[in-house]
PDB file of N, CA and C in Angstrom:
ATOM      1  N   UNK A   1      51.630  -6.039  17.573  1.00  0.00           N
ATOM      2  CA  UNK A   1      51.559  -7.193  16.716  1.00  0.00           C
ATOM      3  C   UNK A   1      52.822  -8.025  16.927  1.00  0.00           C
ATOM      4  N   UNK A   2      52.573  -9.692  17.188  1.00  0.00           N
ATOM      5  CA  UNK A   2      53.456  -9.671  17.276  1.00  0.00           C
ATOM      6  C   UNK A   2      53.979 -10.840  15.651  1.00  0.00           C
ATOM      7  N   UNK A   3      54.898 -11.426  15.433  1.00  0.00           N
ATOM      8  CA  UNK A   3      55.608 -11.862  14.322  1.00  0.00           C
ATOM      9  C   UNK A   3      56.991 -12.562  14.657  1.00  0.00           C
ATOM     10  N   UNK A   4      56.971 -13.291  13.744  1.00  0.00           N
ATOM     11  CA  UNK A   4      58.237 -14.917  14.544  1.00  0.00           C
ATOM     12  C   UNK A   4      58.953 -13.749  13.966  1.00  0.00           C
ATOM     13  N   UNK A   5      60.545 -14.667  14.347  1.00  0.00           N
ATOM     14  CA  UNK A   5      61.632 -14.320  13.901  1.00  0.00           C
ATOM     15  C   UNK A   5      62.021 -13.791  12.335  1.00  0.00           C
ATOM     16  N   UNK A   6      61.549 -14.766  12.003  1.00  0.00           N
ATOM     17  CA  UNK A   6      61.624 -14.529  10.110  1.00  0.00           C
ATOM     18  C   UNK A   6      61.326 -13.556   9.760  1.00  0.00           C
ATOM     19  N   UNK A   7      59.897 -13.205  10.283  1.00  0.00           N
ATOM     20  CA  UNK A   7      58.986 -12.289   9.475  1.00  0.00           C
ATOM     21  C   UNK A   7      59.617 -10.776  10.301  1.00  0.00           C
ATOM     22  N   UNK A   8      59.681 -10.590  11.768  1.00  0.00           N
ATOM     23  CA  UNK A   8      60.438  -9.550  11.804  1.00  0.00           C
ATOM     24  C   UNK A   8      62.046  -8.999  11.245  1.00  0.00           C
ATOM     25  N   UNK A   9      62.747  -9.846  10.759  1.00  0.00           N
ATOM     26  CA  UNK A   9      64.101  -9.777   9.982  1.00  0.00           C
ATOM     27  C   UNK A   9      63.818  -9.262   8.667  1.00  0.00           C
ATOM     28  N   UNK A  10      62.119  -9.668   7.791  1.00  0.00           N
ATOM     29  CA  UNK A  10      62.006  -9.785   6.514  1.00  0.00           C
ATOM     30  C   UNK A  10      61.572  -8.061   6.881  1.00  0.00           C
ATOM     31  N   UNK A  11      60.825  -7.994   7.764  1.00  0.00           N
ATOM     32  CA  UNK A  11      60.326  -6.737   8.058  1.00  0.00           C
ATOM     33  C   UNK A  11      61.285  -5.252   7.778  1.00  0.00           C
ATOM     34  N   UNK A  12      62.371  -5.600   8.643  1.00  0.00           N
ATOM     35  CA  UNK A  12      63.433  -4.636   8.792  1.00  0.00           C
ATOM     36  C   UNK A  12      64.127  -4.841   7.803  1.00  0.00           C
ATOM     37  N   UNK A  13      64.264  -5.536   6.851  1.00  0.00           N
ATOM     38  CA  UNK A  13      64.970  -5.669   5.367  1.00  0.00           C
ATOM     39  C   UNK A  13      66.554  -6.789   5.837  1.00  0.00           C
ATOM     40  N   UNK A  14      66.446  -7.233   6.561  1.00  0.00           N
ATOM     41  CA  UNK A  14      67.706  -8.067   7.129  1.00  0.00           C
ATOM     42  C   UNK A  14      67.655  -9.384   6.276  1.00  0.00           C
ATOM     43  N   UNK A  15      68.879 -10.233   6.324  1.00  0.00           N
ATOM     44  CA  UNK A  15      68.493 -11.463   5.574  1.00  0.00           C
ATOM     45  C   UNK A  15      68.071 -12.486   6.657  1.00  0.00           C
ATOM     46  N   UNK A  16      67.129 -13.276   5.790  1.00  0.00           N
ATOM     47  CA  UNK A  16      66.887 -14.528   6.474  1.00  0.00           C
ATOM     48  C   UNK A  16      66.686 -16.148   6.120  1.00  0.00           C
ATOM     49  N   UNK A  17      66.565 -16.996   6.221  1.00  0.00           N
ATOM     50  CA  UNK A  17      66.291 -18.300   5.720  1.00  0.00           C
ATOM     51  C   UNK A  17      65.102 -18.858   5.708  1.00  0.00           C
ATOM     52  N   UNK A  18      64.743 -19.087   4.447  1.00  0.00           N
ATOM     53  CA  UNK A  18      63.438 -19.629   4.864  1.00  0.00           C
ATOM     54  C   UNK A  18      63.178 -21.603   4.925  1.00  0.00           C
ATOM     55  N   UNK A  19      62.729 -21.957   5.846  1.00  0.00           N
ATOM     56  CA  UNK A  19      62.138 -23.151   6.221  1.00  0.00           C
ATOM     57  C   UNK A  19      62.159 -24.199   4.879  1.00  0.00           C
ATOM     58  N   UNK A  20      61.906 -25.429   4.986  1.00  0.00           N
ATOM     59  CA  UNK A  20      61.472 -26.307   3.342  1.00  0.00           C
ATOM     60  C   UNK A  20      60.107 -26.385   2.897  1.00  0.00           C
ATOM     61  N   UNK A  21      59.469 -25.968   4.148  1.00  0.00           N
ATOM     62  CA  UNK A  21      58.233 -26.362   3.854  1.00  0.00           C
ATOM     63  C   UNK A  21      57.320 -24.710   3.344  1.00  0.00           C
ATOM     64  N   UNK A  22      58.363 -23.878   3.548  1.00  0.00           N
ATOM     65  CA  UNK A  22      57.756 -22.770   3.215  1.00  0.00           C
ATOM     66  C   UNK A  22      58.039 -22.172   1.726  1.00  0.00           C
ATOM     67  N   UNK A  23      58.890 -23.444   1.100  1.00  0.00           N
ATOM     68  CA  UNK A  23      59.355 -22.985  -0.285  1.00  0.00           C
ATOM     69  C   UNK A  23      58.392 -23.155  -1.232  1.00  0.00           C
ATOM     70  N   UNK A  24      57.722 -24.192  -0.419  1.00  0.00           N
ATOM     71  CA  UNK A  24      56.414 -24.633  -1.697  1.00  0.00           C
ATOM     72  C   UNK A  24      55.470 -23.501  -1.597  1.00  0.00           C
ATOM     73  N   UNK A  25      55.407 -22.188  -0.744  1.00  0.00           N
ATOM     74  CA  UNK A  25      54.374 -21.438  -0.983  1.00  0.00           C
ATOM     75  C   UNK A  25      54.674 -20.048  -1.467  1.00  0.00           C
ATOM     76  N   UNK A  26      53.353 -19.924  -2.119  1.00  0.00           N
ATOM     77  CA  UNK A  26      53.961 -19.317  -3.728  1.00  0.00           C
ATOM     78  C   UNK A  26      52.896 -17.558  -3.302  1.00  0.00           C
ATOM     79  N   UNK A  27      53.235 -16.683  -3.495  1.00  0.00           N
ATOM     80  CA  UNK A  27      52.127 -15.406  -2.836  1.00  0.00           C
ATOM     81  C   UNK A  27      52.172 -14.525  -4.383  1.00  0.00           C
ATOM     82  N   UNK A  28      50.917 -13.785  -4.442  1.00  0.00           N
ATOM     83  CA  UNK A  28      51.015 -13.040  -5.827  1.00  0.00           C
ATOM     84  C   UNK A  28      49.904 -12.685  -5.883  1.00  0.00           C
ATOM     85  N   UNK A  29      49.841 -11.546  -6.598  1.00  0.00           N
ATOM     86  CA  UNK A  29      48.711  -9.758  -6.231  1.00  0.00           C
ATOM     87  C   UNK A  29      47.893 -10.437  -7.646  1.00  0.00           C
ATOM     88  N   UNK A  30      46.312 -10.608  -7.354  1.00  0.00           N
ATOM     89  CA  UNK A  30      45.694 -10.669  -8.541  1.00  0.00           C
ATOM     90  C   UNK A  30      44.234  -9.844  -8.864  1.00  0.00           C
ATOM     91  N   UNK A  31      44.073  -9.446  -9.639  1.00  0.00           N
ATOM     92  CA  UNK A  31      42.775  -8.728  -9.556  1.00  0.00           C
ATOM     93  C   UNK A  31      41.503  -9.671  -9.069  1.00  0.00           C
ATOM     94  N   UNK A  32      40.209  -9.104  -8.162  1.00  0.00           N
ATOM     95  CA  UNK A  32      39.906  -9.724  -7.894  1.00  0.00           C
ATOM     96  C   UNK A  32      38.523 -10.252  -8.965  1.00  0.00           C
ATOM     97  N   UNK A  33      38.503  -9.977 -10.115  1.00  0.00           N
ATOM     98  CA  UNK A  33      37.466 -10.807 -11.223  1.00  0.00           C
ATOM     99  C   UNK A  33      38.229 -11.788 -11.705  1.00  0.00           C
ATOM    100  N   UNK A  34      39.830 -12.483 -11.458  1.00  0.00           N
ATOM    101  CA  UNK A  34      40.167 -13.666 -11.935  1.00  0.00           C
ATOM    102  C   UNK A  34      40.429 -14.463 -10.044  1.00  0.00           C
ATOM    103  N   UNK A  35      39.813 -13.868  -9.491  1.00  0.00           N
ATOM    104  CA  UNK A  35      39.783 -15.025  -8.193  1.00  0.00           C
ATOM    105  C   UNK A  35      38.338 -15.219  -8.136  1.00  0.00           C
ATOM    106  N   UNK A  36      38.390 -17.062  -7.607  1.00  0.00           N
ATOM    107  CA  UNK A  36      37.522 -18.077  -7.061  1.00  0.00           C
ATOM    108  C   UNK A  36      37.118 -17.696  -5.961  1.00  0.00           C
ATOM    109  N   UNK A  37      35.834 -18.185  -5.520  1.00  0.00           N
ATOM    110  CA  UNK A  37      35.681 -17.911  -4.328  1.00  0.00           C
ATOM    111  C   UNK A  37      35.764 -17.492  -3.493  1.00  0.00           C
ATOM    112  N   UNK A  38      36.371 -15.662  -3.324  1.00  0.00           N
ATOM    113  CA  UNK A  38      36.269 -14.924  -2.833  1.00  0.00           C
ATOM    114  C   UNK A  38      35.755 -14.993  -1.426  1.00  0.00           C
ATOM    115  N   UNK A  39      36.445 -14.619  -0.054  1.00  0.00           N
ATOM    116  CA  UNK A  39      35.298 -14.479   0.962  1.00  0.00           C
ATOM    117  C   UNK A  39      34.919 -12.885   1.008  1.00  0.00           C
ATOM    118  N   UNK A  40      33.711 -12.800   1.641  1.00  0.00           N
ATOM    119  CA  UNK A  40      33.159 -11.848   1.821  1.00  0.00           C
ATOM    120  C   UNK A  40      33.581 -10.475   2.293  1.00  0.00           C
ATOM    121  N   UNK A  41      34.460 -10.634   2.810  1.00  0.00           N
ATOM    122  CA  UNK A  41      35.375  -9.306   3.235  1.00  0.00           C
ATOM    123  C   UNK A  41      36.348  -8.988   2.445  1.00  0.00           C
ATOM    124  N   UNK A  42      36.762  -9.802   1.310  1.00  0.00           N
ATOM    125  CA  UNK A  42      37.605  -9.735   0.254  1.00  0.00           C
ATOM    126  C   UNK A  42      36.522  -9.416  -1.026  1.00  0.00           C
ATOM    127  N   UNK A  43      35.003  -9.230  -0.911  1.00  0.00           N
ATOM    128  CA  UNK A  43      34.392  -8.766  -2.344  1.00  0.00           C
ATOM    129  C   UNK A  43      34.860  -7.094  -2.388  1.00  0.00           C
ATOM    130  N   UNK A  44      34.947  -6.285  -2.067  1.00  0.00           N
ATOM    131  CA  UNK A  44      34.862  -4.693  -1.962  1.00  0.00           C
ATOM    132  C   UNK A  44      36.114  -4.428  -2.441  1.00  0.00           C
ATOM    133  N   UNK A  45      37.315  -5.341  -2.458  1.00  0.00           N
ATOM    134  CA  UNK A  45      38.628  -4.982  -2.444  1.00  0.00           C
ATOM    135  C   UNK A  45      39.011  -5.048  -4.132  1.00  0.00           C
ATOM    136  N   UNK A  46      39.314  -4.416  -5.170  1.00  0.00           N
ATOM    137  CA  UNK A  46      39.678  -4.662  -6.473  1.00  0.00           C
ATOM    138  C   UNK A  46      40.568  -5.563  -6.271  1.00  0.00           C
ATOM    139  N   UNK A  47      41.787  -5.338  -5.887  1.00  0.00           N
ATOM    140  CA  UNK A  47      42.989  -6.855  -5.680  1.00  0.00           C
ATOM    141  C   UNK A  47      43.178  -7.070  -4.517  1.00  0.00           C
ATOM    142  N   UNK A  48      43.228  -8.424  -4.714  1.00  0.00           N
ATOM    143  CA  UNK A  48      43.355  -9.852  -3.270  1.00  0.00           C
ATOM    144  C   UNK A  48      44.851 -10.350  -3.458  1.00  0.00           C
ATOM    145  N   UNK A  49      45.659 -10.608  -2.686  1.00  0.00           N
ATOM    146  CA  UNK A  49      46.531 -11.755  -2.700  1.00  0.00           C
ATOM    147  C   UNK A  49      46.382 -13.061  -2.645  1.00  0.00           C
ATOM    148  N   UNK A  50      46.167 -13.928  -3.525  1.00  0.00           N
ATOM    149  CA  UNK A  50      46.265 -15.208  -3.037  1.00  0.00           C
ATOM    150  C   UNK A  50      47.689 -15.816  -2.897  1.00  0.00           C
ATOM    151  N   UNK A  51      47.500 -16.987  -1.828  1.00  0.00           N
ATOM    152  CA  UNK A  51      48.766 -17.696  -1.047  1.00  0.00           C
ATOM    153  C   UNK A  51      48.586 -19.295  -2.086  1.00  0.00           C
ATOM    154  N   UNK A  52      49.516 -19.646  -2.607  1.00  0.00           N
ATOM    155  CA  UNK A  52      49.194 -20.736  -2.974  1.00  0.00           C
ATOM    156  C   UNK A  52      50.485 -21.842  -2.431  1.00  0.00           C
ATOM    157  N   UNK A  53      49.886 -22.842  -2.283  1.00  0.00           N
ATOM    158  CA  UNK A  53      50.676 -24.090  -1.736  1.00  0.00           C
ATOM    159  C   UNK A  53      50.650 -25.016  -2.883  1.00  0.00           C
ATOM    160  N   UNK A  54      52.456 -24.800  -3.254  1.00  0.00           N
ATOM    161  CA  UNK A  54      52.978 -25.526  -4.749  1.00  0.00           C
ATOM    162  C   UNK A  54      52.350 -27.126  -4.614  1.00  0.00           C
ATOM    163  N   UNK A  55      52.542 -27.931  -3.201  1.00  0.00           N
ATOM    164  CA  UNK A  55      52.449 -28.896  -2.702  1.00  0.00           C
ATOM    165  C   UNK A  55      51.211 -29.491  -2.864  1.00  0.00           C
ATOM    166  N   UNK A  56      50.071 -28.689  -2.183  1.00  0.00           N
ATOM    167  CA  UNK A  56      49.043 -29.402  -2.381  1.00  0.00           C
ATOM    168  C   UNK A  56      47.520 -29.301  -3.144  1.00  0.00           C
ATOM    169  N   UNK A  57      48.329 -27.972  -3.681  1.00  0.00           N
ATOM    170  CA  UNK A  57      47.417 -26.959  -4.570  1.00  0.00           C
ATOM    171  C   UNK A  57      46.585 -26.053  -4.102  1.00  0.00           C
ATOM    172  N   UNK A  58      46.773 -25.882  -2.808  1.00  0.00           N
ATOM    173  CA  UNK A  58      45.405 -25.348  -2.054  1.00  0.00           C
ATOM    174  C   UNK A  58      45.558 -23.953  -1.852  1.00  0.00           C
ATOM    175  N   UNK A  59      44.847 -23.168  -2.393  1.00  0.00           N
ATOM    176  CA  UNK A  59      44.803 -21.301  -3.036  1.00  0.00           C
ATOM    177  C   UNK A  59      44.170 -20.475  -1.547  1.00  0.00           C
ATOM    178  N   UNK A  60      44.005 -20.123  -0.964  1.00  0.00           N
ATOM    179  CA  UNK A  60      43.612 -18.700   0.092  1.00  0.00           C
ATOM    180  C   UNK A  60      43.890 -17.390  -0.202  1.00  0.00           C
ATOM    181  N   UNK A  61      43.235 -16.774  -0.051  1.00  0.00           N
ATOM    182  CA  UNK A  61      42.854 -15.384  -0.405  1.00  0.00           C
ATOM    183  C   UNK A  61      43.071 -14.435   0.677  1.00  0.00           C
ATOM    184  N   UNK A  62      43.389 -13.230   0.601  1.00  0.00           N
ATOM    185  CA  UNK A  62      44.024 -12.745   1.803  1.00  0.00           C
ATOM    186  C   UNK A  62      43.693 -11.052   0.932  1.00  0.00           C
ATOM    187  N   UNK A  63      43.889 -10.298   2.633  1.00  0.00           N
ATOM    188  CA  UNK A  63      43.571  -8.843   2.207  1.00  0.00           C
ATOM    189  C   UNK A  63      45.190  -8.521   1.131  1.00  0.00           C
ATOM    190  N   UNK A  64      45.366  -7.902   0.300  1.00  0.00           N
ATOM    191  CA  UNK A  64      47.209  -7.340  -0.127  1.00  0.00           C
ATOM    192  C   UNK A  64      48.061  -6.954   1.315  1.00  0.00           C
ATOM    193  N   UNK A  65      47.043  -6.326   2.536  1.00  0.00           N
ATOM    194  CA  UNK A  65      48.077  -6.038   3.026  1.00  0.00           C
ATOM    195  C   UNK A  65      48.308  -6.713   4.239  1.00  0.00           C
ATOM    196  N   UNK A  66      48.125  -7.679   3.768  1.00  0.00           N
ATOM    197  CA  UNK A  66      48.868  -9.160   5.051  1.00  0.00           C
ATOM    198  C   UNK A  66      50.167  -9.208   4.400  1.00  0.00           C
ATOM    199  N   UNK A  67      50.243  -9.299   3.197  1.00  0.00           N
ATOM    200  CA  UNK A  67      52.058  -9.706   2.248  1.00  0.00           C
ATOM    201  C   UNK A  67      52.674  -8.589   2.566  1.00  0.00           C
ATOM    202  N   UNK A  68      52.100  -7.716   1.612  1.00  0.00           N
ATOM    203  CA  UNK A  68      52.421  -6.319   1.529  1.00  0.00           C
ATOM    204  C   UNK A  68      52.497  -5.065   2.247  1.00  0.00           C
ATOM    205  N   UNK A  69      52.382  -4.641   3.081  1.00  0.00           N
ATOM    206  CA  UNK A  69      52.096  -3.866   3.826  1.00  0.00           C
ATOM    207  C   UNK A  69      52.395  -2.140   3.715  1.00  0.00           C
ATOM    208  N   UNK A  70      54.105  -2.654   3.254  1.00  0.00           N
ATOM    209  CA  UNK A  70      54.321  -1.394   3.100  1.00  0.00           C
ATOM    210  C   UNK A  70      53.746  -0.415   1.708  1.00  0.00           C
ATOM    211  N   UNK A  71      53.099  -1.087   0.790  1.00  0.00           N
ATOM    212  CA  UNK A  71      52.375  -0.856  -0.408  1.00  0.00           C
ATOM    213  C   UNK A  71      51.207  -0.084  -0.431  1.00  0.00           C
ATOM    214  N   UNK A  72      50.462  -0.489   0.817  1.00  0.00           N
ATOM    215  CA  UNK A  72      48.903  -0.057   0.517  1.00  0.00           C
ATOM    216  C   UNK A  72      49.232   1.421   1.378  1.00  0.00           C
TER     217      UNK A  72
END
């Protein structure tokens, strides 16, 4: 797998900086009977992560362990 710079630094616990445009996005574990529109590979899962963009409001749904990884 591979992963930019950032995300391998965030990986190994190192510090890093994040971008401006990446401040507006907001990530957070929710059960999945208070998420919208669900896709289909995300119905089976009790909690989803959604990604939200402070900016333009726009919500995506993601497996937990795209954020999270070391969790599941």
């Amino acid at each position: 797998m591979m992963v930019s710079n950032n995300q391998a630094r965030r990986l190994l616990g190192m510090p890093f900086k994040l971008s401006r445009s990446k401040r507006n996005i907001q990530v957070s574990v929710i059960a999945k009977e208070n998420a919208t529109a669900l896709p289909e590979n995300l119905k089976d899962k009790p909690f989803v992560a959604v990604q939200k963009n402070k900016a333009t409001e726009k919500k995506t749904y993601h497996s937990v362990s795209v954020f999270y990884p070391e969790y599941i």
